[in-house]
C-alpha atoms as a PDB file:
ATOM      1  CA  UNK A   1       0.000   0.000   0.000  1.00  0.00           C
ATOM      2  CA  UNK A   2       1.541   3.681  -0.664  1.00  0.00           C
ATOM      3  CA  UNK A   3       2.412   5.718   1.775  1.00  0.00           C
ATOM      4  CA  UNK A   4      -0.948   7.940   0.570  1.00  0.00           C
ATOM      5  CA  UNK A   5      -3.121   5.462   1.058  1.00  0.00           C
ATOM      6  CA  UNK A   6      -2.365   4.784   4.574  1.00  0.00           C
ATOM      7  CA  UNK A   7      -2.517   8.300   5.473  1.00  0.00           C
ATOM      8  CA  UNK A   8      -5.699   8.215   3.917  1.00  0.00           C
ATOM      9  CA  UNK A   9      -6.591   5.426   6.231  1.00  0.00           C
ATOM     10  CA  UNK A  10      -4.882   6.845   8.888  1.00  0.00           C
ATOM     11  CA  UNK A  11      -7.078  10.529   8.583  1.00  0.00           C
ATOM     12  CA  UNK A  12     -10.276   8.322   8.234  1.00  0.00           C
ATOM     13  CA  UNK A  13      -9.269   6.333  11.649  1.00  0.00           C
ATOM     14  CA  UNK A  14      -8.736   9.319  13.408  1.00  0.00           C
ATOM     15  CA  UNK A  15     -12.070  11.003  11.851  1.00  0.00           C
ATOM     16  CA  UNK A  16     -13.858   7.971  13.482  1.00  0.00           C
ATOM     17  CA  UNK A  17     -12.633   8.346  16.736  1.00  0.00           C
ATOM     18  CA  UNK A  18     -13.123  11.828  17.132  1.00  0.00           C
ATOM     19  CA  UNK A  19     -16.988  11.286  16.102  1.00  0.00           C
ATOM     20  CA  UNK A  20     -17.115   8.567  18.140  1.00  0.00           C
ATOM     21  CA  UNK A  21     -16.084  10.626  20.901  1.00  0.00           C
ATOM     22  CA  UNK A  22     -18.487  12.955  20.436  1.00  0.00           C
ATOM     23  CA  UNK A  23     -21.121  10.967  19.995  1.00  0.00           C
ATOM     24  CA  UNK A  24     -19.924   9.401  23.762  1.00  0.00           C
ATOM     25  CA  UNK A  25     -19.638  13.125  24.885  1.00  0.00           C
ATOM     26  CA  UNK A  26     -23.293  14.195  23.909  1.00  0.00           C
ATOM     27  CA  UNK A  27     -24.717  10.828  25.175  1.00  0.00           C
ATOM     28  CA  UNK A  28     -22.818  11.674  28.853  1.00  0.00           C
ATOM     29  CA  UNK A  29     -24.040  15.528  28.656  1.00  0.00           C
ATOM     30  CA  UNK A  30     -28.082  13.743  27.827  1.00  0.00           C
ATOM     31  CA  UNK A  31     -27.884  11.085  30.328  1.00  0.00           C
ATOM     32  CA  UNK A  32     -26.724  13.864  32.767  1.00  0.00           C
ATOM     33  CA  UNK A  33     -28.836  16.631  32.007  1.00  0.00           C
ATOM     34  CA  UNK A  34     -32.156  14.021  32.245  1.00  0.00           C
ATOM     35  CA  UNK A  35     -30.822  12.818  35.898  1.00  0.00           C
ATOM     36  CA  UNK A  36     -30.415  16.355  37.006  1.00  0.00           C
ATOM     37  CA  UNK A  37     -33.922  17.183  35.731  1.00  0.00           C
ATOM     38  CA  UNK A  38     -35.537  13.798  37.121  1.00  0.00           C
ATOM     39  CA  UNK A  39     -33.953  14.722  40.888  1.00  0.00           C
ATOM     40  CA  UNK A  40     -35.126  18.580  40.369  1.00  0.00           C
ATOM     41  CA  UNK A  41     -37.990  16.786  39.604  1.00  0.00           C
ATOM     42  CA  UNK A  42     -38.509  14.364  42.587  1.00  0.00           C
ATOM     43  CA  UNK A  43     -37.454  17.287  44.659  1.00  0.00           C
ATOM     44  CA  UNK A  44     -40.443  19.851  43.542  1.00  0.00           C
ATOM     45  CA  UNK A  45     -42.430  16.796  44.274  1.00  0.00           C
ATOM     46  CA  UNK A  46     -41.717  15.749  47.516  1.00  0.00           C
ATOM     47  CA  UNK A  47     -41.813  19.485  48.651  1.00  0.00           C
ATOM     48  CA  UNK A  48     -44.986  19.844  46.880  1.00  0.00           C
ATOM     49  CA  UNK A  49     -45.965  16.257  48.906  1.00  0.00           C
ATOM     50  CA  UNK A  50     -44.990  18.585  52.474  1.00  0.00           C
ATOM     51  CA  UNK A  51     -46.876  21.458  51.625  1.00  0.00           C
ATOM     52  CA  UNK A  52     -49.414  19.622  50.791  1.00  0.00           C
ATOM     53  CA  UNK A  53     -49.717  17.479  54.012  1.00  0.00           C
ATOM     54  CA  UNK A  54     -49.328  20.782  55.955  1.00  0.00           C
ATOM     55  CA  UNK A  55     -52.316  22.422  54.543  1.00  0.00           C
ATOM     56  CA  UNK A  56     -53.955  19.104  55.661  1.00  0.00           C
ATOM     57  CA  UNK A  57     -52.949  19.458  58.956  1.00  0.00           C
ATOM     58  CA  UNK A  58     -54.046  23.296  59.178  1.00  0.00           C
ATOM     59  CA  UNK A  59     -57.416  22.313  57.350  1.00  0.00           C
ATOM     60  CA  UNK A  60     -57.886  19.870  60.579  1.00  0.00           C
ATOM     61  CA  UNK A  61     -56.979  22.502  63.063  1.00  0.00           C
ATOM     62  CA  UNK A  62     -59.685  25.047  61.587  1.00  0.00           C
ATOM     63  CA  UNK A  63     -62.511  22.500  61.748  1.00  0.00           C
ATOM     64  CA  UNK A  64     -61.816  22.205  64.958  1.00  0.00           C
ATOM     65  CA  UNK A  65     -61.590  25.388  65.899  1.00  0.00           C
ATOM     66  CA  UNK A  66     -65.106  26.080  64.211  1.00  0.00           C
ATOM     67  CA  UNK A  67     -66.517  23.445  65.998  1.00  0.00           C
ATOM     68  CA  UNK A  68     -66.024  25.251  69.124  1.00  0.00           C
ATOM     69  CA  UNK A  69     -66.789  29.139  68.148  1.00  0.00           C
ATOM     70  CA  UNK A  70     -69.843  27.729  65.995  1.00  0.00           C
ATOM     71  CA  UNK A  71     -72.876  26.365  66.955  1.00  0.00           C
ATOM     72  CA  UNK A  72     -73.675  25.715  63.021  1.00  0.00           C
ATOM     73  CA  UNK A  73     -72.235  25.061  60.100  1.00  0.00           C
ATOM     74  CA  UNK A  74     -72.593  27.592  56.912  1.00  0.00           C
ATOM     75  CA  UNK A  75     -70.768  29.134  53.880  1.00  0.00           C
ATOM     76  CA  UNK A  76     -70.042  32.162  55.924  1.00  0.00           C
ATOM     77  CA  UNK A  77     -67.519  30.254  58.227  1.00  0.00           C
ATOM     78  CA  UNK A  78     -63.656  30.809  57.897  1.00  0.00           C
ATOM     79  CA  UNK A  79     -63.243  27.080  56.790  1.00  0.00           C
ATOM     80  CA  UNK A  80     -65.929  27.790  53.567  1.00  0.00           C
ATOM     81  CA  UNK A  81     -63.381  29.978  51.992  1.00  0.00           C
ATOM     82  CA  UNK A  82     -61.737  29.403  49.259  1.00  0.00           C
ATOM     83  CA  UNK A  83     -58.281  30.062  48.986  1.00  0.00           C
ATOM     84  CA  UNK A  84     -56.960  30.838  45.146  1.00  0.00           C
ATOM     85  CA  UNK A  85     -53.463  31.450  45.616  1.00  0.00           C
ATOM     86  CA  UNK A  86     -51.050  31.216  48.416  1.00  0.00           C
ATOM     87  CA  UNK A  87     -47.738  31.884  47.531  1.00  0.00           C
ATOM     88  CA  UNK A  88     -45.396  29.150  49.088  1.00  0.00           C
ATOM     89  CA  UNK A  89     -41.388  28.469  48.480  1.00  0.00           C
ATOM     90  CA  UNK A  90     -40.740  28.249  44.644  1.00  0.00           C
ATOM     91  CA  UNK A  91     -44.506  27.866  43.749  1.00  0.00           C
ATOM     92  CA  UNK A  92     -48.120  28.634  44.889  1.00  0.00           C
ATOM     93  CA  UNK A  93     -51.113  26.397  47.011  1.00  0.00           C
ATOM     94  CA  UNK A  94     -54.742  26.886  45.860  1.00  0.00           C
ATOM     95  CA  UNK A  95     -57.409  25.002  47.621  1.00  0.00           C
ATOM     96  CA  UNK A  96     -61.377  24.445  49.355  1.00  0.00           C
ATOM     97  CA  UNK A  97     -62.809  22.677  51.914  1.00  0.00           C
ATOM     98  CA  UNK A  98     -66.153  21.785  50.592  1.00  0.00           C
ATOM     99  CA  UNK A  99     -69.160  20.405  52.762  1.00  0.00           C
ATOM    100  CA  UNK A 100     -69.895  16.937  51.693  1.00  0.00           C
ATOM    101  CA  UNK A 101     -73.239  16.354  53.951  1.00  0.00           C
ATOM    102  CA  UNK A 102     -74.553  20.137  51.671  1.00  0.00           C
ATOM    103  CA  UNK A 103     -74.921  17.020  48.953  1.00  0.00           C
ATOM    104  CA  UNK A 104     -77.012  14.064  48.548  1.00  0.00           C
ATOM    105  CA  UNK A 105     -75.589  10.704  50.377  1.00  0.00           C
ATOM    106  CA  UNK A 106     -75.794   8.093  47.530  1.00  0.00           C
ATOM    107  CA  UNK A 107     -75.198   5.463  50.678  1.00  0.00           C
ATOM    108  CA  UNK A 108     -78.884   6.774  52.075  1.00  0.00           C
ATOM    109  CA  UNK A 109     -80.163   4.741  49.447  1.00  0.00           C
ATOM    110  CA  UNK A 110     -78.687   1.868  50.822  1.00  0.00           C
ATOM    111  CA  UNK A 111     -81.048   2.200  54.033  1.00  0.00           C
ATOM    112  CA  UNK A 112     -82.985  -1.284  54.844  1.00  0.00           C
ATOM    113  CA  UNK A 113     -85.833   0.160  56.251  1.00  0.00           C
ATOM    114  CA  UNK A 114     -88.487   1.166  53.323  1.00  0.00           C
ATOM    115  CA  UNK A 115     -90.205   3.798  54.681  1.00  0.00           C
ATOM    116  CA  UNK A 116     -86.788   5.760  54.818  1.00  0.00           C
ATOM    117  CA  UNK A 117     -86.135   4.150  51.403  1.00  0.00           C
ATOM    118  CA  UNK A 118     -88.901   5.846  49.927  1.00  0.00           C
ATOM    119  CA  UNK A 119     -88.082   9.161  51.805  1.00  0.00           C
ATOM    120  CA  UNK A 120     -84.758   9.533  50.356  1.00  0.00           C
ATOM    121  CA  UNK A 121     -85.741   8.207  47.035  1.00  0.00           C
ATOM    122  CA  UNK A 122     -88.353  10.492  46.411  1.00  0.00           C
ATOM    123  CA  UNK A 123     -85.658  13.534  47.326  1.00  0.00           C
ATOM    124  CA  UNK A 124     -83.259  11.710  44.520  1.00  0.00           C
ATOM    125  CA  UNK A 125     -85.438  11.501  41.781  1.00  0.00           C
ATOM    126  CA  UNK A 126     -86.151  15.071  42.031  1.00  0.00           C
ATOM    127  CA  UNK A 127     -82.362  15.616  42.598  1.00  0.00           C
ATOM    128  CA  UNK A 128     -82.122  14.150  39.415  1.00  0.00           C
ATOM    129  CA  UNK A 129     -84.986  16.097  37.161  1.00  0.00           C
ATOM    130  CA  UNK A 130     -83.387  19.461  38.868  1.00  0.00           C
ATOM    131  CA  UNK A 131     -79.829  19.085  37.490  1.00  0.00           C
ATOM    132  CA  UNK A 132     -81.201  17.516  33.979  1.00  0.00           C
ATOM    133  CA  UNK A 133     -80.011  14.028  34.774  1.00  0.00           C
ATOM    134  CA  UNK A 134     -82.766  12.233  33.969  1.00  0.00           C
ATOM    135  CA  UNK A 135     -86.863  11.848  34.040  1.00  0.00           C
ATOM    136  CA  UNK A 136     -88.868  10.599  36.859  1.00  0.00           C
ATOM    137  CA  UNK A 137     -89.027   6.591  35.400  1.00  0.00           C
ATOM    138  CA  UNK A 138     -85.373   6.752  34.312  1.00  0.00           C
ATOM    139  CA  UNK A 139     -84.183   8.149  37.949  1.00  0.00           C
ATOM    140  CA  UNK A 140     -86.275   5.520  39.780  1.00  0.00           C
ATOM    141  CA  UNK A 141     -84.325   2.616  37.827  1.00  0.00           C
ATOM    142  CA  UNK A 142     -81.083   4.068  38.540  1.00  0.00           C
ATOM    143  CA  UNK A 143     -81.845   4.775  42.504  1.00  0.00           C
ATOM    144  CA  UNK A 144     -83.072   1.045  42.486  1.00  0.00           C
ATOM    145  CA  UNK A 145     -79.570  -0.005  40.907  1.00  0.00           C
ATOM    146  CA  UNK A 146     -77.383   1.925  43.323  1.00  0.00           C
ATOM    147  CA  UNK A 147     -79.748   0.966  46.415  1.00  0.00           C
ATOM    148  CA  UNK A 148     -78.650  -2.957  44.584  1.00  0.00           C
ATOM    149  CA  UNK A 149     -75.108  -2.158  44.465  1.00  0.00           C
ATOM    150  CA  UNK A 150     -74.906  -1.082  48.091  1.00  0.00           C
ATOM    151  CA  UNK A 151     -77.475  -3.799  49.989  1.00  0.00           C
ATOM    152  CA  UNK A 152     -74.995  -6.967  50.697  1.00  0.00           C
ATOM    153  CA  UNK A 153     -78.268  -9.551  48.821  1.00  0.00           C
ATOM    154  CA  UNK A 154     -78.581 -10.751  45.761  1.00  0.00           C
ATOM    155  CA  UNK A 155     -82.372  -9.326  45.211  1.00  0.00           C
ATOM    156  CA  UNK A 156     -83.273  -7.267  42.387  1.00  0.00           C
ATOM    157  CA  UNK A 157     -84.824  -3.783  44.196  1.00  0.00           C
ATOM    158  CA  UNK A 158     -87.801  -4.672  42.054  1.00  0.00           C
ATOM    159  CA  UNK A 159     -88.257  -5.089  37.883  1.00  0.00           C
ATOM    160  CA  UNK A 160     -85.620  -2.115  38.112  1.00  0.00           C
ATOM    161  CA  UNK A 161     -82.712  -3.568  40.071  1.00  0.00           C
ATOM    162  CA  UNK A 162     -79.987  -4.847  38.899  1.00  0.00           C
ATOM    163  CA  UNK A 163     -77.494  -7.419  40.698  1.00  0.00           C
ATOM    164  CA  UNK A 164     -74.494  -9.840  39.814  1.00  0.00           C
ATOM    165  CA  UNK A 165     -76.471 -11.366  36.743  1.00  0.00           C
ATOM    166  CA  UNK A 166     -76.858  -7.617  35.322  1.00  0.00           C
ATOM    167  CA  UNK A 167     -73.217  -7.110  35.357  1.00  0.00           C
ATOM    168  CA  UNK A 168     -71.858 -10.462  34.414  1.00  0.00           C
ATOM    169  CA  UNK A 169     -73.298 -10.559  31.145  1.00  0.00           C
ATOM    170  CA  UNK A 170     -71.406  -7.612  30.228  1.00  0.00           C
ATOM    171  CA  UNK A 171     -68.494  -7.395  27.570  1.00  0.00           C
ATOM    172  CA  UNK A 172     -66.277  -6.863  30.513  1.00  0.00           C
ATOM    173  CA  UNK A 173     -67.695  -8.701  33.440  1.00  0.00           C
ATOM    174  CA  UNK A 174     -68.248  -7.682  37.348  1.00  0.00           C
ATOM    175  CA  UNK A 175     -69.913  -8.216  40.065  1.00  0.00           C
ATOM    176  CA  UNK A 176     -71.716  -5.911  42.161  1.00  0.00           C
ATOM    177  CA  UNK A 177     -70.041  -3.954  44.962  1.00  0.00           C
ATOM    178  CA  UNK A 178     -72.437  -4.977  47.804  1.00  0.00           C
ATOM    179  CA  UNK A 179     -71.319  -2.716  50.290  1.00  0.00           C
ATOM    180  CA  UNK A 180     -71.524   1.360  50.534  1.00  0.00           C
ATOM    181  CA  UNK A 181     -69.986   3.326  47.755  1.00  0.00           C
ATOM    182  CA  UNK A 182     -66.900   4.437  48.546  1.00  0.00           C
ATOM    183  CA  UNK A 183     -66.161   6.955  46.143  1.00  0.00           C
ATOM    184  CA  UNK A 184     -68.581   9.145  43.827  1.00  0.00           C
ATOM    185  CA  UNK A 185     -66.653   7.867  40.780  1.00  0.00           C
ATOM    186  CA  UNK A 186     -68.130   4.776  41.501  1.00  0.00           C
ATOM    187  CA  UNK A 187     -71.777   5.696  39.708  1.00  0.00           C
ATOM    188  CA  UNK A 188     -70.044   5.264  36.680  1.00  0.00           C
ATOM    189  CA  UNK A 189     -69.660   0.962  37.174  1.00  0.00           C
ATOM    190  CA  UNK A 190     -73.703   1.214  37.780  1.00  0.00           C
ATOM    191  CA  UNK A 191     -76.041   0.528  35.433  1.00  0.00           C
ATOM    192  CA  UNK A 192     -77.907   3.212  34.105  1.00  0.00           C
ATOM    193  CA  UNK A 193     -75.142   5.322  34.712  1.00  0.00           C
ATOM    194  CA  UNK A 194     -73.831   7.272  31.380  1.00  0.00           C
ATOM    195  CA  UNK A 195     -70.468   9.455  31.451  1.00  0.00           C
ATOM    196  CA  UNK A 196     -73.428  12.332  31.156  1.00  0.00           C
ATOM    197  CA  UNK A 197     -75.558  11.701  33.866  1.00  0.00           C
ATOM    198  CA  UNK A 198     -72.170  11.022  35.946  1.00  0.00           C
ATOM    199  CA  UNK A 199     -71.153  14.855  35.514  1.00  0.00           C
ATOM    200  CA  UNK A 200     -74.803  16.662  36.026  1.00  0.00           C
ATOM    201  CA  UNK A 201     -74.341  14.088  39.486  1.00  0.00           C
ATOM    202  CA  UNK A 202     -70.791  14.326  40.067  1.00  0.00           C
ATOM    203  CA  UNK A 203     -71.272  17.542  42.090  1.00  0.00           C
ATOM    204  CA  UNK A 204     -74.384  17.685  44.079  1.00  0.00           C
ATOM    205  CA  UNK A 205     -74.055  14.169  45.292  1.00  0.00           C
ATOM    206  CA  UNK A 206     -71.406  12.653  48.394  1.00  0.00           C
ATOM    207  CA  UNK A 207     -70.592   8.787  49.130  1.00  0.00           C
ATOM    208  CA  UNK A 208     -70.276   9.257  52.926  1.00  0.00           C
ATOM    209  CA  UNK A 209     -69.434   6.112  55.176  1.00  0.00           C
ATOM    210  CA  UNK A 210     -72.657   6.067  56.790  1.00  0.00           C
ATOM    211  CA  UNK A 211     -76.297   5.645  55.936  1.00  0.00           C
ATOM    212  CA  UNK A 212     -78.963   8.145  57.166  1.00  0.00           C
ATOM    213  CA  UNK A 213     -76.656  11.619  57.036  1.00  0.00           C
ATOM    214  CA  UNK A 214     -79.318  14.296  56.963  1.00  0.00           C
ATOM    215  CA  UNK A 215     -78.332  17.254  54.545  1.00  0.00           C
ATOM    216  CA  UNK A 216     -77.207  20.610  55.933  1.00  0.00           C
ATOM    217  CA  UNK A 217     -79.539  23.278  54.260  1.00  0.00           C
ATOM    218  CA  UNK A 218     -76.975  26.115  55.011  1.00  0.00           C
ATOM    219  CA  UNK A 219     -74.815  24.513  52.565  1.00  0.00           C
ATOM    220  CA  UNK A 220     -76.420  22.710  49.965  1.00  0.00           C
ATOM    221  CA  UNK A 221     -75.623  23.393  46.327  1.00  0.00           C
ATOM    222  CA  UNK A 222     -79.282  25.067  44.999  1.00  0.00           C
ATOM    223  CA  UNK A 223     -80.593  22.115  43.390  1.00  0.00           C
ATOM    224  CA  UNK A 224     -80.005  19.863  46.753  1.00  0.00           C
ATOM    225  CA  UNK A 225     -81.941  22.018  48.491  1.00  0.00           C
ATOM    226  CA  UNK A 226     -84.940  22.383  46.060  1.00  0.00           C
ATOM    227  CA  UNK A 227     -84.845  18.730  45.836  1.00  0.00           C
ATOM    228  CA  UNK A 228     -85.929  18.519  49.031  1.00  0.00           C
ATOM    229  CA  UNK A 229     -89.303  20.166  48.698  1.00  0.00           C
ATOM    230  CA  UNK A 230     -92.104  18.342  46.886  1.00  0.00           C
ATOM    231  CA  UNK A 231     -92.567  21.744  44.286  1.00  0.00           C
ATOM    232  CA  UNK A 232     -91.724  25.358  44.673  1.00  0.00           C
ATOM    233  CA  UNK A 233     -91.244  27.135  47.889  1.00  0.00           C
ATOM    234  CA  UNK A 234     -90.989  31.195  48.002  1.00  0.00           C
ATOM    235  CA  UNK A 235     -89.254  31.564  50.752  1.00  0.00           C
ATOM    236  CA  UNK A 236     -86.784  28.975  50.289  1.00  0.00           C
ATOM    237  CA  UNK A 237     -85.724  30.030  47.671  1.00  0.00           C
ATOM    238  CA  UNK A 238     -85.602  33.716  49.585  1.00  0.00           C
ATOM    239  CA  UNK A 239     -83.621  31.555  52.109  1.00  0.00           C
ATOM    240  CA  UNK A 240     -81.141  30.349  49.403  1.00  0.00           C
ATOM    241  CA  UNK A 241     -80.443  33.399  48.483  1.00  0.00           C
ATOM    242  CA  UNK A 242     -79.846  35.457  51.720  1.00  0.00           C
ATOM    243  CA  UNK A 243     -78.240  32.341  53.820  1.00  0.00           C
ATOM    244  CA  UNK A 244     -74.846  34.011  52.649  1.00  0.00           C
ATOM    245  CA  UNK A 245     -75.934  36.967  55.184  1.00  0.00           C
ATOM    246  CA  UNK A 246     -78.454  34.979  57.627  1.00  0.00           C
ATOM    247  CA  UNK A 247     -78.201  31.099  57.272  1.00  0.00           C
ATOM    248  CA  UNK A 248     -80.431  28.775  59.161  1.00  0.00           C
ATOM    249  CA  UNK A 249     -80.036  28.340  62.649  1.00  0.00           C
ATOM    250  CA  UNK A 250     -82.555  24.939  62.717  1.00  0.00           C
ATOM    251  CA  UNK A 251     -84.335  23.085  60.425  1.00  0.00           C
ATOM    252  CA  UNK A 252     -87.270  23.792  62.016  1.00  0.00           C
ATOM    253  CA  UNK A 253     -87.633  27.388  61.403  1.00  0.00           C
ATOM    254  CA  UNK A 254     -87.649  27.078  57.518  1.00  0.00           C
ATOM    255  CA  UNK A 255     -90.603  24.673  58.135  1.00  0.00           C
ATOM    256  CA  UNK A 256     -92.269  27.649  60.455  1.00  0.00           C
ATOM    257  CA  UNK A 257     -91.629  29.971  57.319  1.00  0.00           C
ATOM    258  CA  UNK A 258     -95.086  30.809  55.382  1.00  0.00           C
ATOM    259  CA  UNK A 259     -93.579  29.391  51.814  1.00  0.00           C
ATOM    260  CA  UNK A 260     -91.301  27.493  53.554  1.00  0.00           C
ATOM    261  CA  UNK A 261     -90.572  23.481  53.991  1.00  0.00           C
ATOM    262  CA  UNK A 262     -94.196  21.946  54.469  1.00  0.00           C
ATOM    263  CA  UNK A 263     -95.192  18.210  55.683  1.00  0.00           C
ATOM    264  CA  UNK A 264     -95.284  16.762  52.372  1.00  0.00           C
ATOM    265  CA  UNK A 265     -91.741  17.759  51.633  1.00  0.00           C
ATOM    266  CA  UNK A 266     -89.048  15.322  52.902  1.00  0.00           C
ATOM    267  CA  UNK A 267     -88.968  14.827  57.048  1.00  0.00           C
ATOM    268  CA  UNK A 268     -86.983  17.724  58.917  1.00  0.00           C
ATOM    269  CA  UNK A 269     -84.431  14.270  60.071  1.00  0.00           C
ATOM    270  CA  UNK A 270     -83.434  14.861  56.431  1.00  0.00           C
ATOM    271  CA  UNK A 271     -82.015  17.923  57.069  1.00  0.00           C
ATOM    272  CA  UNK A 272     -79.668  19.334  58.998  1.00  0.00           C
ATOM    273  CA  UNK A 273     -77.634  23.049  60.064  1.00  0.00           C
ATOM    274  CA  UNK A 274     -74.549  21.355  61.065  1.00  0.00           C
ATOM    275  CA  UNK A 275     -72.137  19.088  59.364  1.00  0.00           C
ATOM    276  CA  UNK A 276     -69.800  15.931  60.057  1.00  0.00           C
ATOM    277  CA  UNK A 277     -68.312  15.020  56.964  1.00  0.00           C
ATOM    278  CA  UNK A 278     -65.528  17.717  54.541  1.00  0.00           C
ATOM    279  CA  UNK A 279     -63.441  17.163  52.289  1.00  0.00           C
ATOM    280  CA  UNK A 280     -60.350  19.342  51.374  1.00  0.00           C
ATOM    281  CA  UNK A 281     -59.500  20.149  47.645  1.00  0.00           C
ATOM    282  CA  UNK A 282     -55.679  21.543  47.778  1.00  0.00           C
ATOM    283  CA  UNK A 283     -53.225  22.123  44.504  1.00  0.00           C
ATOM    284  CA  UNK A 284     -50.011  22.422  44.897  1.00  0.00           C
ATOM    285  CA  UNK A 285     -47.949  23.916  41.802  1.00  0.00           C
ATOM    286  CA  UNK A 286     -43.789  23.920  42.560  1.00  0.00           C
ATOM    287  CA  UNK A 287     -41.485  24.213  39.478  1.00  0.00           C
ATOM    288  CA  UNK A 288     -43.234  23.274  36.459  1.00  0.00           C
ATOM    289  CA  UNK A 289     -45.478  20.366  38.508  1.00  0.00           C
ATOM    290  CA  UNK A 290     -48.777  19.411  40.317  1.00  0.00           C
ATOM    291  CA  UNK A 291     -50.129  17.968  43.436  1.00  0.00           C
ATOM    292  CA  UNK A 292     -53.534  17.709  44.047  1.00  0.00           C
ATOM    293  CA  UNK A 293     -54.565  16.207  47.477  1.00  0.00           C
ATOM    294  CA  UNK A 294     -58.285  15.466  48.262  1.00  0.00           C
ATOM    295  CA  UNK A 295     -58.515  15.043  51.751  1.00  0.00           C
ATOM    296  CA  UNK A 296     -61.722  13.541  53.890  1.00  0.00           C
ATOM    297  CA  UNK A 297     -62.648  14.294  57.031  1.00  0.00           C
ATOM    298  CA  UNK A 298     -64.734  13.212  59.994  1.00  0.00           C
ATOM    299  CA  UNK A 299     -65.486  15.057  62.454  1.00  0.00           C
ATOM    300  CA  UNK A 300     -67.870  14.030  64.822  1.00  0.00           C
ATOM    301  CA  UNK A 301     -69.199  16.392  67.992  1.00  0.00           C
ATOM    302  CA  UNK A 302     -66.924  16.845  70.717  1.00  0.00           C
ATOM    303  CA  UNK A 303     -63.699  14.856  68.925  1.00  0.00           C
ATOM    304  CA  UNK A 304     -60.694  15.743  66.800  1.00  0.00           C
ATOM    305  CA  UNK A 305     -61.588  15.772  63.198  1.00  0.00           C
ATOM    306  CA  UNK A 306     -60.156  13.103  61.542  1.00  0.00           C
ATOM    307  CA  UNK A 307     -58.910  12.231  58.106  1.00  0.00           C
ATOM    308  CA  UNK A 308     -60.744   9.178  56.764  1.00  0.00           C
ATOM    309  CA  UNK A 309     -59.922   9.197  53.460  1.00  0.00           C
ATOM    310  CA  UNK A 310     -57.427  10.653  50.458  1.00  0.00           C
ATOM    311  CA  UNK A 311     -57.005  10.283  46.906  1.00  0.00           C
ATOM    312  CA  UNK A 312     -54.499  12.236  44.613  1.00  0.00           C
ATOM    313  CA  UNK A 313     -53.520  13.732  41.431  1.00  0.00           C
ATOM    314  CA  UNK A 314     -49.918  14.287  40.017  1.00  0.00           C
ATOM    315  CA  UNK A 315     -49.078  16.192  37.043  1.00  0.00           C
END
């Protein structure tokens, strides 16, 4: 071989190795730059994960505190507010404590005794004509579904139950939950149950752990608290609309109320001016992520609230 060709060789070789080591080079410089933004990452995250237990923890400390200045629960307490933006180290915190027992308890469906049955159903299916869920027959079949999917038996609630056989015939088959609903989400495994009627639902309703929660009228979203007259009432809906100023301090006296809540409306038990059961909405936004924490709480007369529940969202 001349002495040209091996240079030429020789110049290729070295060409080679200089874009192999650059290739190397760029592949280090990647590989670092993703670890250094995967532990910035984990970092905004876990601090996110503190701040967000902390505003737990404070949420806690003002229910109990308005358990003791309060003698009822309303939207004009300190723990209603909403807070939209609370600047914290290297982000912001947004969040709401929202009363669950202002909403309808799908587990009061659930109820073994009939007469209550029938009480709570006839509040539901009117629930469900108010928000545009669904008619009178239609809400009727799905109340007798969910009131199947809670009872632990394997009894259709009459022609329009549905138990195990309903769901095991499907594409995808399931059984029935036969126990309370834990989670609002929930609806959406039960028949009758479209994505649409889900969200018309998906904020006036609660799935508390108990059965027979009344509903507290100082809180109620409007079409709760229509729902539980039989037809129009003046001066509840005077009541709605002032209770930011002067909410209820009993049931009773919005039955006393000429226009008010009447005897063939659903039983004053049903209702309620304080509250047991919250749940906490907080975002947390550090860096360029999110961390939402929904927090539930009990908090039962003369106790500590306590948190009973959580689910989460990470962006």
């Amino acid at each position: 071989m001349s002495r040209g060709g091996e240079r030429g060789i020789a110049l290729i070789t070295a060409v080679l190795v200089v874009a192999l080591a650059a290739m190397a080079s760029t592949a280090i410089l990647v590989s670092a730059n993703i670890a250094i933004r995967r532990t910035a990452n984990l970092q905004e995250s876990e601090l996110a994960w503190w701040y967000a237990a902390g505003v737990e923890s404070w949420i806690k400390s003002v229910l109990e505190r308005d358990l003791e200045d309060n003698a009822i629960d309303a939207l004009t307490d300190m723990w209603a507010q909403q807070v939209d933006y609370l600047p914290v180290d290297e982000g912001f915190a947004r969040g709401q404590v929202i009363d669950l027992q202002g909403r309808f308890n799908l587990n009061n469906l659930g109820t073994p005794d009939t007469a209550e049955y029938e009480q709570q159903l006839r509040v539901f299916v009117r629930l469900l004509g108010l928000v545009g869920a669904a008619d009178e027959f239609q809400a009727r079949a799905i109340a007798a579904a969910i009131r199947d999917w809670i009872d632990a038996d394997r009894e259709p609630t009459g022609a329009d139950g549905a138990e195990d056989n309903d769901y095991l015939r499907l594409d995808v088959p399931y059984r029935a939950g036969n126990r309370m609903i834990t989670s609002v989400s929930e609806l959406l495994a039960i028949r009758g149950i479209t994505p649409e009627i889900y969200q018309k639902l998906a904020g006036v309703v609660s799935a508390l752990p108990q059965t027979g929660v009344p509903i507290n009228v100082n809180t109620a979203p409007l079409p709760v608290l229509f729902a539980l007259a039989a037809g129009p009432r003046p001066a509840i809906e005077t009541f709605a609309a002032e209770r930011l100023k002067k909410p209820a301090e009993d049931v009773q006296a919005l039955f006393n109320l000429e226009g008010g809540y009447t005897a063939e409306d659903a039983p004053s038990a049903m209702m309620s001016v304080n509250s047991r059961f919250f749940m906490l909405r907080s975002e947390i936004f550090i860096g360029s992520g999110r961390v939402a924490l929904y927090s539930f709480y009990f908090r039962p007369p003369g106790t500590a609230p306590a948190v009973y529940g959580r689910s989460i969202d990470v962006e």
